[in-house]
Protein backbone atom coordinates (compact mmCIF):
# COMPACT_ATOMS: atom_id res chain seq x y z
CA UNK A 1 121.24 98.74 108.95
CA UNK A 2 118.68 96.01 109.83
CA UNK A 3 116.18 98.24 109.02
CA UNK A 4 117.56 99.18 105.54
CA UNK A 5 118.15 95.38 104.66
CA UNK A 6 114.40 94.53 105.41
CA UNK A 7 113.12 97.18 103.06
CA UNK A 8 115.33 95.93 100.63
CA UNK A 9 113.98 92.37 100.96
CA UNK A 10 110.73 93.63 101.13
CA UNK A 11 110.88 95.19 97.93
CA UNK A 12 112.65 92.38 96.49
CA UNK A 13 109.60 90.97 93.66
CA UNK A 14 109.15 87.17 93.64
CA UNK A 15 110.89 85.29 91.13
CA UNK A 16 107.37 84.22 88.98
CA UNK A 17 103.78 84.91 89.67
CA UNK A 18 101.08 82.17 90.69
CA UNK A 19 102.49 79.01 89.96
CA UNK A 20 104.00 80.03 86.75
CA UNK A 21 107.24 77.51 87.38
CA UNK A 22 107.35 74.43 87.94
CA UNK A 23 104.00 74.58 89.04
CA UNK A 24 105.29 75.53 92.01
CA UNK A 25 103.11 78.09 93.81
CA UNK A 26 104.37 81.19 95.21
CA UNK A 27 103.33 82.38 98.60
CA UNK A 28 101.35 85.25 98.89
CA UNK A 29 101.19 88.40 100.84
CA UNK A 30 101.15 91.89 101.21
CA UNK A 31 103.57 92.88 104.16
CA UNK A 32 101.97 95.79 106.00
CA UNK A 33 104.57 95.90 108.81
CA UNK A 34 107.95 97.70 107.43
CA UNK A 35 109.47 98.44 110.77
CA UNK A 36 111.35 95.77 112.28
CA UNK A 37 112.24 95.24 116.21
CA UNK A 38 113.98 92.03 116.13
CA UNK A 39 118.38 91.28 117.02
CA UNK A 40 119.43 88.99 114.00
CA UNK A 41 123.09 87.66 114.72
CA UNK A 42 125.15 89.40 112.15
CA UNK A 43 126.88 85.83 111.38
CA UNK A 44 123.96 84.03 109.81
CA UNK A 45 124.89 83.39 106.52
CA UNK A 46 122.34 85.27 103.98
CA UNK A 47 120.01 82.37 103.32
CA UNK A 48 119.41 82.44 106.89
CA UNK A 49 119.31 85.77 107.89
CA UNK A 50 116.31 86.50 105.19
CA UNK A 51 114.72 83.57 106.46
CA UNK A 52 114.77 85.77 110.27
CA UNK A 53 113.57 88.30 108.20
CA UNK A 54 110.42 86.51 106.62
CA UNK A 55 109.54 84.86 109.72
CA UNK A 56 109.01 88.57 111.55
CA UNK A 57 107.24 89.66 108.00
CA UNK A 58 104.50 86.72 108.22
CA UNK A 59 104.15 87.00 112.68
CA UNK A 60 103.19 90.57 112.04
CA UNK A 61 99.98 89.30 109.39
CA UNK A 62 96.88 88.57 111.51
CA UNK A 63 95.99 85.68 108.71
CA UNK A 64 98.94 84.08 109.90
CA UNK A 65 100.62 81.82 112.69
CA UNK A 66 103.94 79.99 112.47
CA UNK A 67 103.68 76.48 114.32
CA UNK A 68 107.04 75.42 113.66
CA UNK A 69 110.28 76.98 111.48
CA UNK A 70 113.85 74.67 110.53
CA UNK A 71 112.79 71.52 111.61
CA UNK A 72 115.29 69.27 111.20
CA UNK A 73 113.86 65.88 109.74
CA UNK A 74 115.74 63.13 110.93
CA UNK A 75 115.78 59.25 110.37
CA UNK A 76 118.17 57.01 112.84
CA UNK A 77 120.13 59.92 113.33
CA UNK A 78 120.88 61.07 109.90
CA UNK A 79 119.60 64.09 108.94
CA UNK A 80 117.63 63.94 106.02
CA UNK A 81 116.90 67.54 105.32
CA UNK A 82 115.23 70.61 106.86
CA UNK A 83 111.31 71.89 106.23
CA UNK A 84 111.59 75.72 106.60
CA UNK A 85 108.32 76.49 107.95
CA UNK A 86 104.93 74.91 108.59
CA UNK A 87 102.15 77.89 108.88
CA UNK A 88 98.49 78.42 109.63
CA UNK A 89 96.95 80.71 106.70
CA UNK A 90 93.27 81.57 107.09
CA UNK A 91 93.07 78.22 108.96
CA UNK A 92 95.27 76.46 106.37
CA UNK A 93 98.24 74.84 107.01
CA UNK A 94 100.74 75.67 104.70
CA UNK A 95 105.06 74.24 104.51
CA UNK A 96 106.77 76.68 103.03
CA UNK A 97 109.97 76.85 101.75
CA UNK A 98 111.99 80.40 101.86
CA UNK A 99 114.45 81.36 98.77
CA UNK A 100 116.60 84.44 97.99
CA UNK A 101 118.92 83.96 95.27
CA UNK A 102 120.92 86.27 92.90
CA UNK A 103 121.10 84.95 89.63
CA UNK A 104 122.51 86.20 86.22
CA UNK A 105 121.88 85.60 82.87
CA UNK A 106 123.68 83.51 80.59
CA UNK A 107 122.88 82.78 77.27
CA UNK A 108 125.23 80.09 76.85
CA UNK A 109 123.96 77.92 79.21
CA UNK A 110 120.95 75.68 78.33
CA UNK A 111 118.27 76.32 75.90
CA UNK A 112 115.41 78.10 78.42
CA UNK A 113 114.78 81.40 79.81
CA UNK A 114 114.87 79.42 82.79
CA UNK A 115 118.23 77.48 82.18
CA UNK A 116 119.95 80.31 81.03
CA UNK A 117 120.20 81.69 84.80
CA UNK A 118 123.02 80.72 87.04
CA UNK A 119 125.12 81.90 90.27
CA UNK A 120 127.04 84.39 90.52
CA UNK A 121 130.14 81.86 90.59
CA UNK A 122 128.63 79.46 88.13
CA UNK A 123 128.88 76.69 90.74
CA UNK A 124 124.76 76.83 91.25
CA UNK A 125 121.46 77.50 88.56
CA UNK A 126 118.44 78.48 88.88
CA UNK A 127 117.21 75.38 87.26
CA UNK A 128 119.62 73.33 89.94
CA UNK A 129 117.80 74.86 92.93
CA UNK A 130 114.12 74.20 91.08
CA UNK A 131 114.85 70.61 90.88
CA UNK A 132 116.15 70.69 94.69
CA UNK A 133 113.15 71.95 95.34
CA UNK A 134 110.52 69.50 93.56
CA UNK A 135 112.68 65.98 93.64
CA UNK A 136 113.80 66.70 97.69
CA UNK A 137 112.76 69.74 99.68
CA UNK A 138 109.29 69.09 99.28
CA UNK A 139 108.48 65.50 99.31
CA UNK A 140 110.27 65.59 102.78
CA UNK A 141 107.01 66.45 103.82
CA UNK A 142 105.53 62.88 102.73
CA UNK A 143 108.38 60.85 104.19
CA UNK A 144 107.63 58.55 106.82
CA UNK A 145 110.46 60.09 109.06
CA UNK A 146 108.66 63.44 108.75
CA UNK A 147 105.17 62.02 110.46
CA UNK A 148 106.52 61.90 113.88
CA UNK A 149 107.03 65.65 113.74
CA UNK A 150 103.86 66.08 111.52
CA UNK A 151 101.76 64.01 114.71
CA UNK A 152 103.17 66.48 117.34
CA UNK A 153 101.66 69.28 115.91
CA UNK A 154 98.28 67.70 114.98
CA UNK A 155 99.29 68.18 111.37
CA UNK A 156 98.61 65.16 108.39
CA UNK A 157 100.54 65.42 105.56
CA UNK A 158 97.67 65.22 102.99
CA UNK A 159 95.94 68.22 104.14
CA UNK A 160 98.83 70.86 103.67
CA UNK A 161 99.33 73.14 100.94
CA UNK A 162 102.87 73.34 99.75
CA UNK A 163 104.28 76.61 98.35
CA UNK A 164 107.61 78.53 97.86
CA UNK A 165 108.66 82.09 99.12
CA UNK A 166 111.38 82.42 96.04
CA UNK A 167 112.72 85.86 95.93
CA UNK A 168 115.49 87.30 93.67
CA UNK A 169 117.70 89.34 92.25
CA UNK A 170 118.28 89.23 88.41
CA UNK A 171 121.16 90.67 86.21
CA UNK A 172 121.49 90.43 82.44
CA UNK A 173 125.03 90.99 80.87
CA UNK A 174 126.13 94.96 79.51
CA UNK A 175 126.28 93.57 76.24
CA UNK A 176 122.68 92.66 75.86
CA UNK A 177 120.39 94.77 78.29
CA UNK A 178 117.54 94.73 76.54
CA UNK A 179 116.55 91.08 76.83
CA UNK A 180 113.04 90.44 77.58
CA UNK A 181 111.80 87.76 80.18
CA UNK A 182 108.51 85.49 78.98
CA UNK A 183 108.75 83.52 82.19
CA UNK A 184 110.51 85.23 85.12
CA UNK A 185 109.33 88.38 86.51
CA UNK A 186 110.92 90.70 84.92
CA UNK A 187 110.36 93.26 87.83
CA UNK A 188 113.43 91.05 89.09
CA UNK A 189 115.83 92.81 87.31
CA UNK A 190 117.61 94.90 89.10
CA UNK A 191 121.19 95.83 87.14
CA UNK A 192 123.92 94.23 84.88
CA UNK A 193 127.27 92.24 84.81
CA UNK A 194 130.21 92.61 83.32
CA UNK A 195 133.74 90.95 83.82
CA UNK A 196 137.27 92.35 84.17
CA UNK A 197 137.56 93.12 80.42
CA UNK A 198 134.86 95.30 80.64
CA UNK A 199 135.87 97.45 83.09
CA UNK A 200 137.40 100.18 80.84
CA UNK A 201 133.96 101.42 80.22
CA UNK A 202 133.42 103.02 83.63
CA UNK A 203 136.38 105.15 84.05
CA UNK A 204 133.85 107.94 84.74
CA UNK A 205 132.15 106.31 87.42
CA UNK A 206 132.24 105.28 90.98
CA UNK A 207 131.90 102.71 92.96
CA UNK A 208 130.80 100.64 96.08
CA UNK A 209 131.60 97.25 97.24
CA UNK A 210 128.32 96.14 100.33
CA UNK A 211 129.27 93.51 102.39
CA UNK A 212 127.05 90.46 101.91
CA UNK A 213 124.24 91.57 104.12
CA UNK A 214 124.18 94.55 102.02
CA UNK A 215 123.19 92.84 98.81
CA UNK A 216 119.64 92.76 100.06
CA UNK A 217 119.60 97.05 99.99
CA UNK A 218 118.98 99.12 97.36
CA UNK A 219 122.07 101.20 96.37
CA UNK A 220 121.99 104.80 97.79
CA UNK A 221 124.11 108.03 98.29
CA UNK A 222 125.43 108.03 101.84
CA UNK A 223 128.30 106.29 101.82
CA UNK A 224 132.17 106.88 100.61
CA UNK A 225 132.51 106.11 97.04
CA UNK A 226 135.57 104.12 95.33
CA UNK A 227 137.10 106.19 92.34
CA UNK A 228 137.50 104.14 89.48
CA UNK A 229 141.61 103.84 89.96
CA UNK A 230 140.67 102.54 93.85
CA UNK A 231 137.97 100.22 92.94
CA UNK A 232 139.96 98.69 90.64
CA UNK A 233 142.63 97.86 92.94
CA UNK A 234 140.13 96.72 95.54
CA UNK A 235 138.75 94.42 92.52
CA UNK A 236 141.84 92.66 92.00
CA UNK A 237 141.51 89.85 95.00
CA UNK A 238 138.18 88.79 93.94
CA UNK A 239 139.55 88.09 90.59
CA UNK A 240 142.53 86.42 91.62
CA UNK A 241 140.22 84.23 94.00
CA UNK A 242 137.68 83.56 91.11
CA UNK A 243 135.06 84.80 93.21
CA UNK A 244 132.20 87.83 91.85
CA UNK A 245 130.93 90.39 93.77
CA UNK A 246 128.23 92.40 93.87
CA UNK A 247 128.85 96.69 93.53
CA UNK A 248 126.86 99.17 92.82
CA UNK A 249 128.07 102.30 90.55
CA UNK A 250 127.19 105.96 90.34
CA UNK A 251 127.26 107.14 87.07
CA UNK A 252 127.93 110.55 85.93
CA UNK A 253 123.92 111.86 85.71
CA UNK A 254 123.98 110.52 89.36
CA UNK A 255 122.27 107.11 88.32
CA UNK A 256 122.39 104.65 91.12
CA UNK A 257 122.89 100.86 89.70
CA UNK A 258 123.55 97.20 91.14
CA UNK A 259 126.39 95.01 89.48
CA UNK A 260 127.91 92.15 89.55
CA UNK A 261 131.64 92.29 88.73
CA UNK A 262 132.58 88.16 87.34
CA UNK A 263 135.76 86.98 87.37
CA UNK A 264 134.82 84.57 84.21
């Protein structure tokens, strides 16, 4: 299964190209290694367990050596946040931060392409995490309480490149397919959303429920498929608990799609 969740990631697009966002840059590079040989702890939360899975990607690239991953920056104690990698590209050190998010599109929220993204559970946004990201992950390089661990690796502040490793997931809603991203890669797409007054519409269908892990594949045949009546029974916790999942659905022409089911 480890195997299967790395090609998914793999083939998972970046959220923008260059430094179309934000001007934040994205990291670059083309994975040549697709088998993986590592243990990952099957209790890392996602946002963890992908970073595992990007740190084997970049030790496999020549161009490339990791001096130091999750460093915990810490003043008197306190922790003031965490730098997710420091690198060597071609001789250049590089801090990297490492994202994979799932976000769907909302037209009600905000006035931007950009805005108009949010979690799965609207408790997070796209345009949340891209202000994390520029007012407090990455100045923690600059801060005087990150020098100490800057020193130790013969590293100054002022000579490293900063750039993000922002992968994603992106649904639109049933209703409106067809919308067309300016910004965002649209490559990123990869299904729809609909909520519990939707479901009528795929009595015909089937469907799948991955574990959390799983959200990184890419839906396929070999597995035991919910009929409509069972899936719908299945559903009925994660509405009561205001929580939305991610399924994927066979069709009738034997189309393979993600979803998100919503409870709002």
């Amino acid at each position: 299964m480890l195997q299967k969740r790395y090609e998914g990631f793999l083939k998972t697009p970046c959220l923008w190209k260059g430094n179309a966002v934000s001007n934040l840059l994205q990291f670059e590079i083309d994975s040549n290694a697709n088998k993986i040989d590592i243990v990952l702890d099957e209790n890392l939360r996602l946002g963890k367990y992908v970073e595992r899975l990007v740190s084997f990607e970049i030790e496999q690239e020549n161009n490339i050596s990791v001096l130091a991953e999750n460093i915990q920056i810490q003043d008197d104690k306190i922790t003031l946040g965490e730098i997710d990698c420091l690198l060597l590209k071609n001789n250049t050190p590089i801090h990297l931060e490492i994202i994979y998010k799932f976000y769907l599109y909302d037209a009600s929220v905000g006035q931007s392409e950009i805005d108009h993204f949010i979690g799965p559970n609207r408790k997070d946004s796209l345009i949340e995490k891209l202000r994390k990201l520029k007012d407090k992950q990455l100045p923690l390089l600059y801060s005087d309480a990150c020098k100490p661990y800057l020193e130790k690796l013969d590293l100054n502040a002022k000579n490293i490149t900063q750039q993000v490793y922002f992968k994603a997931q992106l649904f639109l809603p049933f209703s409106n397919k067809d919308i067309e991203l300016k910004t965002l890669n649209p490559d990123c797409i990869v299904g729809f959303y609909i909520n519990q007054n939707d479901l009528h519409q795929f009595e015909n269908c089937k469907f799948f429920i991955p574990n959390k892990k799983d959200w990184l594949l890419e839906p396929h045949t070999h597995i035991n498929w919910l009929s409509f009546e069972a899936f719908k029974i299945c559903t009925k916790d994660y509405f009561d608990q205001q929580f939305s999942t991610l399924c994927w659905i066979k069709f009738n022409s034997g189309e393979l799609k993600k979803l998100f089911l919503v409870w709002w």
